[in-house]
N, C-alpha and C. Protein backbone atom coordinates (compact mmCIF):
# COMPACT_ATOMS: atom_id res chain seq x y z
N UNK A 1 17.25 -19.05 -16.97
CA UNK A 1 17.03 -18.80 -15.57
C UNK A 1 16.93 -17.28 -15.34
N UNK A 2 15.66 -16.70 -14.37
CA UNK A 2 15.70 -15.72 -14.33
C UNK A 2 16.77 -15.30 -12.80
N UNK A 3 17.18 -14.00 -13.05
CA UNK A 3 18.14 -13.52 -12.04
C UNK A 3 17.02 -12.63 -10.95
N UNK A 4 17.10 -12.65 -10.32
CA UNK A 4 15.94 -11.44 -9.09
C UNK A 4 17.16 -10.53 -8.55
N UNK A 5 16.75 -9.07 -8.91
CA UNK A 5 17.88 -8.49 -8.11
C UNK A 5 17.29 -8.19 -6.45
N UNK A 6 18.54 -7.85 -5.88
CA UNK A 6 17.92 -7.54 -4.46
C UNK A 6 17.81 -5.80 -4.14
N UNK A 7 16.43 -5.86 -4.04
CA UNK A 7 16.16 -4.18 -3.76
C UNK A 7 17.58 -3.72 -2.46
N UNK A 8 17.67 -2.08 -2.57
CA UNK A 8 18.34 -1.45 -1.85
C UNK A 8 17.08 -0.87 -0.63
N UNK A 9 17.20 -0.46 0.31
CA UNK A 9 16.32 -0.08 0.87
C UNK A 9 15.38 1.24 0.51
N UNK A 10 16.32 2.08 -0.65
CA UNK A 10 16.02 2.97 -1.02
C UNK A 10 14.89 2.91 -2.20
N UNK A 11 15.34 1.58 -2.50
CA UNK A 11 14.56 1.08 -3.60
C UNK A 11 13.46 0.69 -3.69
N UNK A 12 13.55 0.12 -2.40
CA UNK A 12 11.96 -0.36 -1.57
C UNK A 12 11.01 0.77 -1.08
N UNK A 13 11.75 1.80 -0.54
CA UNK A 13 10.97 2.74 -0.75
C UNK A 13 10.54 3.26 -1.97
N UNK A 14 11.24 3.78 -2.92
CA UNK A 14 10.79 4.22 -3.95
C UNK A 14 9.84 3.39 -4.57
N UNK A 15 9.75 2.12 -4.70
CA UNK A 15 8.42 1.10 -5.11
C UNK A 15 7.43 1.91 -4.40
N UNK A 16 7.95 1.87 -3.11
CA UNK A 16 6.13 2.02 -1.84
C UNK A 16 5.78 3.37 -2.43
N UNK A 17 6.53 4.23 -2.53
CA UNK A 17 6.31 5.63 -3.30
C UNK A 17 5.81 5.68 -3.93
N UNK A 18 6.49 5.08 -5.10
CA UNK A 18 5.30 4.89 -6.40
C UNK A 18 3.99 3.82 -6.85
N UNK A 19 3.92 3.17 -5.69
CA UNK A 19 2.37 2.21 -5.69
C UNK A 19 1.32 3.66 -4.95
N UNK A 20 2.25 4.28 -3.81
CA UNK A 20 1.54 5.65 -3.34
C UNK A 20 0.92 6.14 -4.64
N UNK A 21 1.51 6.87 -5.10
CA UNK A 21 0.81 7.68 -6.37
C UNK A 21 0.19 7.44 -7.43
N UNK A 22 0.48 5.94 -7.42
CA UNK A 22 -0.03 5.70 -9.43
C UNK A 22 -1.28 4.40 -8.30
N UNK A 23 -1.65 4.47 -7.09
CA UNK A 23 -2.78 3.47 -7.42
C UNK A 23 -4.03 3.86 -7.51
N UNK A 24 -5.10 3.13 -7.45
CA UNK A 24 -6.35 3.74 -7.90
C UNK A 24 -7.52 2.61 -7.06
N UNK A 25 -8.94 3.04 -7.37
CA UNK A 25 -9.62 2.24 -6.95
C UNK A 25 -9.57 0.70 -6.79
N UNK A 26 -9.59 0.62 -8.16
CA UNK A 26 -9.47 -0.61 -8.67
C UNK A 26 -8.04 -1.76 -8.36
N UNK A 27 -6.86 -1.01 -8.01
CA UNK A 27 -5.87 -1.87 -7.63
C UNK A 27 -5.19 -1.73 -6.23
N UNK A 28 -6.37 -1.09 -5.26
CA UNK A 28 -5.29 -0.89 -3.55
C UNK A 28 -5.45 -1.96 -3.17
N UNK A 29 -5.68 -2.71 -3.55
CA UNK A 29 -6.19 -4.06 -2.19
C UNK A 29 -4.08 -4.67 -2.83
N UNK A 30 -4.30 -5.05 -3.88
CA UNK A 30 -3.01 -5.70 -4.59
C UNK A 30 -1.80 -4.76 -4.28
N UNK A 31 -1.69 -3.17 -4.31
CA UNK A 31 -0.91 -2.10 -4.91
C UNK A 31 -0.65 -2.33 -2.78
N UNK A 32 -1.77 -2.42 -2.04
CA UNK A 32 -1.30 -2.31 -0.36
C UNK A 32 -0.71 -3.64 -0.02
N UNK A 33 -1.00 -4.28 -0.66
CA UNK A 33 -0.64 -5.68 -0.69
C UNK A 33 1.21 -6.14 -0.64
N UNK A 34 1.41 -5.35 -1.95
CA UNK A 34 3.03 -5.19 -2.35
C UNK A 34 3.55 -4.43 -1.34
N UNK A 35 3.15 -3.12 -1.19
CA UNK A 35 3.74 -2.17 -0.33
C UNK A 35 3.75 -2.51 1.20
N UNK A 36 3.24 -3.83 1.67
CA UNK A 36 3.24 -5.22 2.81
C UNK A 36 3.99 -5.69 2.79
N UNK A 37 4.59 -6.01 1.73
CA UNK A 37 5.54 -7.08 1.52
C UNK A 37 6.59 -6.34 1.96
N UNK A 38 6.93 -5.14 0.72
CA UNK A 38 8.30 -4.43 0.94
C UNK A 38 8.87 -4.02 1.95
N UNK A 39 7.80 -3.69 3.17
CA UNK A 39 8.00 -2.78 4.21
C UNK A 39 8.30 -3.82 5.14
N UNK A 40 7.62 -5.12 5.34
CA UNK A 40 8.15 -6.51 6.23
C UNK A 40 9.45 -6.95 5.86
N UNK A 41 9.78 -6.34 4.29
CA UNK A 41 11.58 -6.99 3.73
C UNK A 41 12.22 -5.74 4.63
N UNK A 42 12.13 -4.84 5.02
CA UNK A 42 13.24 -3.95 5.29
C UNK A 42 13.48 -3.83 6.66
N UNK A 43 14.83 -3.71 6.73
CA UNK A 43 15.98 -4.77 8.11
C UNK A 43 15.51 -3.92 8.76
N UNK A 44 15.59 -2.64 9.22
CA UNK A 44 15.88 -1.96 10.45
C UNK A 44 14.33 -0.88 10.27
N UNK A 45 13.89 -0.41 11.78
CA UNK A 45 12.82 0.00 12.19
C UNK A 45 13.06 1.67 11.50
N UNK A 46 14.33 1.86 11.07
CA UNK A 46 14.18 3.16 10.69
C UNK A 46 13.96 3.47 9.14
N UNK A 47 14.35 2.39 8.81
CA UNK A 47 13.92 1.79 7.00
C UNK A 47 12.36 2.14 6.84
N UNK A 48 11.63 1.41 7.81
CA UNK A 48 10.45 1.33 7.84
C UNK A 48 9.86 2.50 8.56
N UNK A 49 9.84 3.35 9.24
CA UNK A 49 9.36 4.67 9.67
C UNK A 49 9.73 5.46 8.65
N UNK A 50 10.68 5.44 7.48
CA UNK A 50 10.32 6.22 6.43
C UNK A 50 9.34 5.99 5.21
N UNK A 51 8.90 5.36 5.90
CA UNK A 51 7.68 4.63 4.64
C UNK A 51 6.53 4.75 5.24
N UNK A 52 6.42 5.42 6.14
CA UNK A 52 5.07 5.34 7.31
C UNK A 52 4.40 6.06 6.39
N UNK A 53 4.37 7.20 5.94
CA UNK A 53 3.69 8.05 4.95
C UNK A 53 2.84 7.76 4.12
N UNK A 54 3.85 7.02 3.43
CA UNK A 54 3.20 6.55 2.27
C UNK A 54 2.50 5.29 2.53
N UNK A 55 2.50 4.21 3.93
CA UNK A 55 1.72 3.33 4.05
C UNK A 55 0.19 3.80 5.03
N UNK A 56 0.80 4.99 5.54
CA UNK A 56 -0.54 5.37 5.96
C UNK A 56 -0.97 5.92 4.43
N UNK A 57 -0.99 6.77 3.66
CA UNK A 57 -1.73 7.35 2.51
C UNK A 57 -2.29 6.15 2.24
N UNK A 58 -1.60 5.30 1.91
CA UNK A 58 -2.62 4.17 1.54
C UNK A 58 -3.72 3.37 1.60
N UNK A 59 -3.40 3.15 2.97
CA UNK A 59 -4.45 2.78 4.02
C UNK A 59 -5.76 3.72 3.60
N UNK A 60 -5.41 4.46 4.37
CA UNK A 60 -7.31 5.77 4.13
C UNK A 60 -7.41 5.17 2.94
N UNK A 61 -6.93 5.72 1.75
CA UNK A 61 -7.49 5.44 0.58
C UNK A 61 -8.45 4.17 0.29
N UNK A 62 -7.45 3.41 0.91
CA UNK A 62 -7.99 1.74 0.54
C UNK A 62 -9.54 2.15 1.81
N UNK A 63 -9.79 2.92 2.97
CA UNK A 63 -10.59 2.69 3.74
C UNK A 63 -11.61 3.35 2.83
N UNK A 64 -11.52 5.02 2.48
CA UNK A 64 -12.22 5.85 2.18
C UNK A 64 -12.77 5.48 0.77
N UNK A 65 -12.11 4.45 -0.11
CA UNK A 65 -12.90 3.64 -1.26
C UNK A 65 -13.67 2.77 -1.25
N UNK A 66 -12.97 1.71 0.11
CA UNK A 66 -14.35 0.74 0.22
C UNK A 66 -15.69 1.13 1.28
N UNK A 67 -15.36 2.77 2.05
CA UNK A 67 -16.37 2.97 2.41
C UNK A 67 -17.57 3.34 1.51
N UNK A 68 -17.21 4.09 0.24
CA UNK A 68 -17.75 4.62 -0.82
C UNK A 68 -18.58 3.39 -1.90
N UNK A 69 -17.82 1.87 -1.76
CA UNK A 69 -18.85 0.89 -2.09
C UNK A 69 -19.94 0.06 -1.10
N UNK A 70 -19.95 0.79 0.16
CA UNK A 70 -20.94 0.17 0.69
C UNK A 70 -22.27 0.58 0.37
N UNK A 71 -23.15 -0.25 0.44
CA UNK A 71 -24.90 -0.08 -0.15
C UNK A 71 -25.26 0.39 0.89
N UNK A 72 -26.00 1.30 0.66
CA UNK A 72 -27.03 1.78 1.84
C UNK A 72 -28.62 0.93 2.21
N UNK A 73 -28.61 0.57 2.75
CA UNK A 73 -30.12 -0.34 3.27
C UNK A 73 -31.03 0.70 3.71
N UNK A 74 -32.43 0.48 3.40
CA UNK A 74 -33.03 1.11 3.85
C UNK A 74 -34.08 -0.24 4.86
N UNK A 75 -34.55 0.42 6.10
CA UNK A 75 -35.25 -0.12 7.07
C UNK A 75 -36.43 0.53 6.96
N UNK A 76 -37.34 -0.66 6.84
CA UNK A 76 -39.11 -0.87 7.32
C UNK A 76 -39.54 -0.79 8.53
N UNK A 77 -40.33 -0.20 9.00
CA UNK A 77 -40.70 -0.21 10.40
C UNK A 77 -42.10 -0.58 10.16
């Protein structure tokens, strides 16, 4: 049987921290995904305003990458 420990709040941040820095193109959708989860586990509104940072960094990223895969169309007149 596996045991699950229970994050500290500090801990939860430090996850969101480090999905902040180590993610990349290829894994924000999953890496914003987690850092969703963690930030909905933590009790009090001030838990979570210290993580604003790093869930906004995220965000752009995740925006400013999938703006960078959109195709450009070109129009016929």
């Amino acid at each position: 049987m596996v045991t699950l420990a229970m994050l500290t709040p500090d801990d939860k941040l430090a996850e969101i921290r480090r999905l902040y820095f180590t993610t990349t193109r290829q894994t924000i959708q999953e890496d914003l995904t987690k850092a969703l989860d963690l930030l909905k586990s933590m009790a009090t509104e001030d838990e979570r305003e210290r993580a604003t940072v790093y869930m906004d960094g995220l965000a752009q990223m995740r925006s400013d990458w999938n703006r960078g895969k959109k195709k450009v169309t070109s129009r016929k007149s």
